[in-house]
Protein backbone atom coordinates (compact mmCIF):
# COMPACT_ATOMS: atom_id res chain seq x y z
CA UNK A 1 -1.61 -3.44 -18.25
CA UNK A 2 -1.31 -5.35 -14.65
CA UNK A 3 0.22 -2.93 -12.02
CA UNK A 4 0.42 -4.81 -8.42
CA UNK A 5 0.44 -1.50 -6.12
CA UNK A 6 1.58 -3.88 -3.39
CA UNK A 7 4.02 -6.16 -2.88
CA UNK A 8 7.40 -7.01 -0.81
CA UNK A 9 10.45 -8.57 -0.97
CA UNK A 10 12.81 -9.38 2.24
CA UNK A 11 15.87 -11.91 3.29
CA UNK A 12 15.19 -13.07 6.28
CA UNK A 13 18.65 -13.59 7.06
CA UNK A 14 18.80 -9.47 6.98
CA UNK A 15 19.69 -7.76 10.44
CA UNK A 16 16.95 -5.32 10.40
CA UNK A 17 14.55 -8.38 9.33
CA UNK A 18 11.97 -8.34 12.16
CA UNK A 19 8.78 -9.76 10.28
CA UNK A 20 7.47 -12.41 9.66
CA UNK A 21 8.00 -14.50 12.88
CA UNK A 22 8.79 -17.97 12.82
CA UNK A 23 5.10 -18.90 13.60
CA UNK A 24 4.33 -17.98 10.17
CA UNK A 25 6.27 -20.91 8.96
CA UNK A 26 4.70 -19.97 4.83
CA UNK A 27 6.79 -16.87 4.77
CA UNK A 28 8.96 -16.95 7.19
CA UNK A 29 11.79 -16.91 4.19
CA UNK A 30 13.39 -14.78 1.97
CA UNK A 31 11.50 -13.65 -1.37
CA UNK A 32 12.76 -12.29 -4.05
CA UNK A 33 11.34 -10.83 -7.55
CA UNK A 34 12.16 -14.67 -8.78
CA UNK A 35 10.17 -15.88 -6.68
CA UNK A 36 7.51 -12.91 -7.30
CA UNK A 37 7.91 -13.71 -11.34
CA UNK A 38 7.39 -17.55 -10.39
CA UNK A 39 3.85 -16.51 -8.50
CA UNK A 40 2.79 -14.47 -11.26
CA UNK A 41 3.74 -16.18 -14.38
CA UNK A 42 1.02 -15.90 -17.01
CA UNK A 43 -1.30 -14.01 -15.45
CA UNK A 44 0.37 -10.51 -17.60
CA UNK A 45 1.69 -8.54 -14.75
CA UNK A 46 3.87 -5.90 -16.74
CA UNK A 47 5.24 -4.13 -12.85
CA UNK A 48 4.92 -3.51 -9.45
CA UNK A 49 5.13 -1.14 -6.59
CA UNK A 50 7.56 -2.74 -4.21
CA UNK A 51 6.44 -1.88 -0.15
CA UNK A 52 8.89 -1.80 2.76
CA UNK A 53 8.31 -4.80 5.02
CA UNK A 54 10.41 -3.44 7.83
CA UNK A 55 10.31 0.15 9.97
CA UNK A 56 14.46 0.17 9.66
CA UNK A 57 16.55 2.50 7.08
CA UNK A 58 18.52 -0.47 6.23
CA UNK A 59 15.60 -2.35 4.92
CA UNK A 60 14.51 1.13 2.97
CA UNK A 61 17.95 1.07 1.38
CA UNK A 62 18.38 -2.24 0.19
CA UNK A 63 14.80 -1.86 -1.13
CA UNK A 64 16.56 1.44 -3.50
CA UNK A 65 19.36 -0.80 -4.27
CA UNK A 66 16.96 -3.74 -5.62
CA UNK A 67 14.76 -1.76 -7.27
CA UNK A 68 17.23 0.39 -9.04
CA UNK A 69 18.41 -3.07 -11.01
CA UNK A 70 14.79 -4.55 -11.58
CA UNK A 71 12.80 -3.20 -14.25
CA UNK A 72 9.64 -5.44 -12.93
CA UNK A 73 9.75 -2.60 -10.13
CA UNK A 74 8.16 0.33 -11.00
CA UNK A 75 7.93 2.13 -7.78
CA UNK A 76 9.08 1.66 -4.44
CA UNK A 77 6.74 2.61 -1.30
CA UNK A 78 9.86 3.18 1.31
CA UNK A 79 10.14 3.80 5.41
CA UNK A 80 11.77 6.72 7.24
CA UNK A 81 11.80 7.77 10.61
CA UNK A 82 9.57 10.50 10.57
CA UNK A 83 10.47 12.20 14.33
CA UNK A 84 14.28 12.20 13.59
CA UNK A 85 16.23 15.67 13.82
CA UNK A 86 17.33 14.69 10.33
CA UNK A 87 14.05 13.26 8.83
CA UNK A 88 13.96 16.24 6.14
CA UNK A 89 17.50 15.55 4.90
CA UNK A 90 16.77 11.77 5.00
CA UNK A 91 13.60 12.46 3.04
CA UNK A 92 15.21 14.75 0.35
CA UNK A 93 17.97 12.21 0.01
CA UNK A 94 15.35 9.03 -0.24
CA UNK A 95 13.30 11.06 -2.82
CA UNK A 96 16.20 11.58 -5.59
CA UNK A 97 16.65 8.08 -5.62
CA UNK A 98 14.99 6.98 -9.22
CA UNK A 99 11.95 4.51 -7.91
CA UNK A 100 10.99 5.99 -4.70
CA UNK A 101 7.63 7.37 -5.14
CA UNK A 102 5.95 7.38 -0.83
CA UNK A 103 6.85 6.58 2.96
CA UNK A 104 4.86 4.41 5.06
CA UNK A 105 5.68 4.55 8.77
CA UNK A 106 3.78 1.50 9.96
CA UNK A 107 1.07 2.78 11.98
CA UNK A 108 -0.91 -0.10 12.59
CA UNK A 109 1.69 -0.92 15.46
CA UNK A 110 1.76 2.74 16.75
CA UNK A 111 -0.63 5.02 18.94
CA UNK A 112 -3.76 5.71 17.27
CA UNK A 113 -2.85 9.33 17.05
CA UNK A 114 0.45 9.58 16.65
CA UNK A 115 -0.07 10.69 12.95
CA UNK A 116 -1.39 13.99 14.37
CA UNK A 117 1.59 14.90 16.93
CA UNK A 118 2.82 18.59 15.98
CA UNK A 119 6.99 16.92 15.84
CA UNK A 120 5.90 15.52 12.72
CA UNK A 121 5.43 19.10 10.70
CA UNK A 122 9.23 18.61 9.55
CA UNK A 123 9.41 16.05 8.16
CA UNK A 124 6.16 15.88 6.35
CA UNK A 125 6.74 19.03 5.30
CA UNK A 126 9.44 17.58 3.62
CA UNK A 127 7.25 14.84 1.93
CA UNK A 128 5.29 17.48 0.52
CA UNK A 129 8.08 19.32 -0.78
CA UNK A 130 9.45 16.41 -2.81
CA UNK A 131 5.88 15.38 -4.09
CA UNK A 132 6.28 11.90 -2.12
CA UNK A 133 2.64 10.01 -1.10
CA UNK A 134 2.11 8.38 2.12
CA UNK A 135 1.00 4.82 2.19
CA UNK A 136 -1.56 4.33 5.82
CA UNK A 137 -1.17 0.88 7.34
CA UNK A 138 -3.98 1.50 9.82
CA UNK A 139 -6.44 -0.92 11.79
CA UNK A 140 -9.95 0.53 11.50
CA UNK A 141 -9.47 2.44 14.91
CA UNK A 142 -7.27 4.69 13.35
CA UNK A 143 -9.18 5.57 10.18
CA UNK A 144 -10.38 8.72 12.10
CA UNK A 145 -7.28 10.21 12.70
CA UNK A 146 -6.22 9.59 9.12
CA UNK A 147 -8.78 11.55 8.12
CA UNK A 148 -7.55 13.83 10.39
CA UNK A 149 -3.94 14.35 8.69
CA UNK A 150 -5.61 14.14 5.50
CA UNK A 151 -7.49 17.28 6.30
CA UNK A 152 -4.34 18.88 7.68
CA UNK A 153 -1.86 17.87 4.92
CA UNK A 154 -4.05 18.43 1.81
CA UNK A 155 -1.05 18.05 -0.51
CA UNK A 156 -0.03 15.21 0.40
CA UNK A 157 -1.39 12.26 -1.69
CA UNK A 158 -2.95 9.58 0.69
CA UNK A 159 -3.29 5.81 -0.20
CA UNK A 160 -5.26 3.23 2.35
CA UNK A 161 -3.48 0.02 2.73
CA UNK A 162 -5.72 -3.11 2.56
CA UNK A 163 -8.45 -0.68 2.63
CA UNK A 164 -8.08 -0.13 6.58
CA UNK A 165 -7.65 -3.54 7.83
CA UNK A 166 -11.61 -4.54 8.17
CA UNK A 167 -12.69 -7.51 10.22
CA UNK A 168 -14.01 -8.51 7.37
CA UNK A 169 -17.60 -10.96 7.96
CA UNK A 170 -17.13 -9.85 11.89
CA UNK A 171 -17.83 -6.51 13.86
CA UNK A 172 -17.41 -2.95 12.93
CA UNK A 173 -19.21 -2.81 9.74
CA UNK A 174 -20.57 0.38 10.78
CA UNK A 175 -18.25 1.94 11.57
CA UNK A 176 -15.27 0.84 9.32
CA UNK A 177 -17.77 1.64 6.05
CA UNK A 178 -18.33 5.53 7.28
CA UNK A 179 -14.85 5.92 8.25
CA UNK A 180 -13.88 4.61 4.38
CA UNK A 181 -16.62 7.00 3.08
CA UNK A 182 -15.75 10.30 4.97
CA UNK A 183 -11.61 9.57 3.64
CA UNK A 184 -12.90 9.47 0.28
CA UNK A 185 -14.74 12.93 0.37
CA UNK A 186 -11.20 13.89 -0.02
CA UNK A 187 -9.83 14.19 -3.38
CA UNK A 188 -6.38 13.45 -2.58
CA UNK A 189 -7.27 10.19 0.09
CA UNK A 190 -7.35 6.44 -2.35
CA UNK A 191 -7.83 3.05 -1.20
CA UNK A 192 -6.21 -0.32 -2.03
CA UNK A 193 -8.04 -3.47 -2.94
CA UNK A 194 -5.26 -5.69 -1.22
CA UNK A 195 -5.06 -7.57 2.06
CA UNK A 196 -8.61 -7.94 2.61
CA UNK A 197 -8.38 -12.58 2.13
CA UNK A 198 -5.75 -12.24 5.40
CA UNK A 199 -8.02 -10.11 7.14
CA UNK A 200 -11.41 -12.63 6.35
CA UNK A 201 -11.77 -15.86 8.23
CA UNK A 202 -9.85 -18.81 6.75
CA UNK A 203 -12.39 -20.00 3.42
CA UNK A 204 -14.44 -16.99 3.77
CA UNK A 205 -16.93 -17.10 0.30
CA UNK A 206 -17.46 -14.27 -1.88
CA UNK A 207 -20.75 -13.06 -0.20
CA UNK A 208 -18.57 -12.81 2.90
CA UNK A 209 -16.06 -10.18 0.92
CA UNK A 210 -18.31 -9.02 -1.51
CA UNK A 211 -19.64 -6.25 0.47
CA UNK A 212 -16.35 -4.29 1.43
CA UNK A 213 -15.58 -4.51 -2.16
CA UNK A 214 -18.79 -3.02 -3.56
CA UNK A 215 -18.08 -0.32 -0.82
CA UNK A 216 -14.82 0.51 -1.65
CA UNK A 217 -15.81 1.05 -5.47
CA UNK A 218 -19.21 3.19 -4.30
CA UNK A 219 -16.84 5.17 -2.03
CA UNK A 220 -13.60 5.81 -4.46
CA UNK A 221 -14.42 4.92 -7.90
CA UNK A 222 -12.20 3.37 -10.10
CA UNK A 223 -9.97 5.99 -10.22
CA UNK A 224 -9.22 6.50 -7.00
CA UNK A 225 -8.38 2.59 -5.91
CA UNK A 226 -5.93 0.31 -6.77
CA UNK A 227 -5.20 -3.58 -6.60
CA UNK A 228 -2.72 -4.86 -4.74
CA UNK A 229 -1.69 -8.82 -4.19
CA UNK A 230 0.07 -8.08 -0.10
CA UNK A 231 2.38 -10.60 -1.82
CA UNK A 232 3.90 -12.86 -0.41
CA UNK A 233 1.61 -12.32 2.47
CA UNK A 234 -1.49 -13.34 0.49
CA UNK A 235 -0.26 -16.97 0.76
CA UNK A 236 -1.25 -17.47 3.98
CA UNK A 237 -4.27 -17.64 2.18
CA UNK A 238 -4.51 -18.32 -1.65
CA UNK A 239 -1.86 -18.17 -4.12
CA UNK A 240 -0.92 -14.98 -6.40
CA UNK A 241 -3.61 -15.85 -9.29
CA UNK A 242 -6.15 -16.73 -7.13
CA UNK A 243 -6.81 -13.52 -5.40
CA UNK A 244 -5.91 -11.67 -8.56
CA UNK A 245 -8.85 -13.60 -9.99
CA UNK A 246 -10.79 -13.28 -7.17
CA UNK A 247 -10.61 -9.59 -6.59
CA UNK A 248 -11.40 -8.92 -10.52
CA UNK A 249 -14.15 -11.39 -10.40
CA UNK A 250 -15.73 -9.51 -7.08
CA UNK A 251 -14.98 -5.69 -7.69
CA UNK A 252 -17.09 -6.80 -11.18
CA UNK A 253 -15.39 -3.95 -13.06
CA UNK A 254 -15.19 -3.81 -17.48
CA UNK A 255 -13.44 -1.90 -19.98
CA UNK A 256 -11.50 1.90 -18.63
CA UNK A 257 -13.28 1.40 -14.99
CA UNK A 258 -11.15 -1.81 -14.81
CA UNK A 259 -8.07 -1.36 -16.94
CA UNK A 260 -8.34 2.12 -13.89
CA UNK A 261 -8.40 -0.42 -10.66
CA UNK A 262 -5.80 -3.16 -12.18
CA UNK A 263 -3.02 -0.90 -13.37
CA UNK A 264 -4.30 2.98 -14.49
CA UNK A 265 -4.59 3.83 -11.19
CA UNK A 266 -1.46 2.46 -9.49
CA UNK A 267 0.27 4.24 -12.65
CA UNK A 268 -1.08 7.77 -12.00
CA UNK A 269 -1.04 7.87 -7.95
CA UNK A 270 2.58 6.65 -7.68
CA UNK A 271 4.15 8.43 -10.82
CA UNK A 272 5.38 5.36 -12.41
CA UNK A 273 6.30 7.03 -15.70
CA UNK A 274 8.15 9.70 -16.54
CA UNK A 275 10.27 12.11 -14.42
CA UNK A 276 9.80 12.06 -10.36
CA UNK A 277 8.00 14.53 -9.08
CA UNK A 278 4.01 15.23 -8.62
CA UNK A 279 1.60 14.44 -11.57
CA UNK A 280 -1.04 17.05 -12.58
CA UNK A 281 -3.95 15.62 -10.55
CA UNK A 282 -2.43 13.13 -8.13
């Protein structure tokens, strides 16, 4: 079993396509799960949780439509606007459709507390309600106030996206690796091992990346984090394989512990089989 707990798909011919810019000439396309089949041929990836790209309803929609009609999709990690007057109704209606499993609202481009504002009780109350995780896309600055809404939303199942953004072989060691252990004190707070080659210097070596994955796996276990290829994004520095390989040959993981961080876990944090709704132990 190979679960990829993170990847997206967008047509960059889409209105509500924002990202990437042109500058990023390697993506700055359309991809597609052909093209997401094509990266991964042969390397037994049996589905995927599919990640909004794009902080517009639109995008979240199309996302339900393609995922409803691909069986490589197992999940779907969608967007909502989480301050609207009609967030709860919009997050009761995203949450019956069949693949949705989380929101993410982006934060990495937001105020570093914004997560914490009281207008937010709504509509996260509404997340809760429908058993729906919340994926963070934070910058290490904003690990703290994660922490924060993890404390004060206990129920709600809490996944770190590319493990918080680290400058990874740069500053902030300190403080990024006691931010990552203080989220995992709590039970319901996992981590994924994606993103990290885009956030490295350009041919960073193993002992340069090494150390943020041995961290992750003291802090979380195996159970508690997840791979992830941030494809197509991971081009911009290796292809598909490679940082599957890479990742698996760094986190140094064998038999359940393993089988727990390349699929097991992704599986059992999302809800990827059977009926929607909360797991025992999510």
């Amino acid at each position: 079993m190979l679960i990829d707990s993170h990847q997206h798909f967008w047509a960059i011919e889409r209105p509500e396509v924002a990202w990437p810019p042109a500058e990023l000439a390697a993506i700055h396309r359309s991809f597609d799960v052909g093209d997401l089949r094509a990266a991964a041929e042969g390397l037994g990836l049996t589905g995927t949780v599919l990640v909004q790209s794009q902080p517009d309803d639109r995008d979240t929609d199309w996302l339900c439509e393609l995922a409803a009609r691909e069986p490589l999709v197992l999940g779907l990690v969608g967007w909502a606007d989480l301050l609207a007057n009609d967030a709860p109704q919009r997050i009761a209606t995203l949450s019956a459709r069949p693949k949705l499993r989380g929101l993410r609202p982006m934060l990495q481009a937001l105020p570093t507390e914004w997560i914490l504002q009281p207008g937010l009780a709504p509509a996260l109350r509404a997340m809760a309600d429908a058993g729906l995780s919340f994926d963070a896309l934070v910058v290490p600055g904003q690990l703290a106030a994660v922490e924060a809404f993890a404390k004060a939303w206990p129920q709600i199942p809490v996944v770190i996206d590319h493990a918080g953004k680290p400058a990874i072989g740069g500053a902030g060691w300190r403080e990024w690796s006691a931010a990552i252990e203080r989220l995992a004190a709590l039970p319901q707070v996992h981590a994924k091992l994606s993103g990290l080659l885009t956030e490295a210097p350009p041919g960073a070596g193993d002992e340069v990346i090494a150390p943020y994955v041995a961290h992750l796996i003291a802090c979380f276990g195996a159970d508690r984090l997840m791979w992830g290829s941030d494809w197509p994004v991971v081009t911009l520095r290796a292809s598909y394989a490679d940082w599957l390989r890479r990742a698996d040959r760094l986190a140094g993981l064998t038999g359940d512990a393993r089988q727990a961080v390349m699929g097991g876990t992704a599986r059992r944090f999302y809800r990827l089989s059977g009926e929607p709704g909360r797991e025992p132990g999510v």
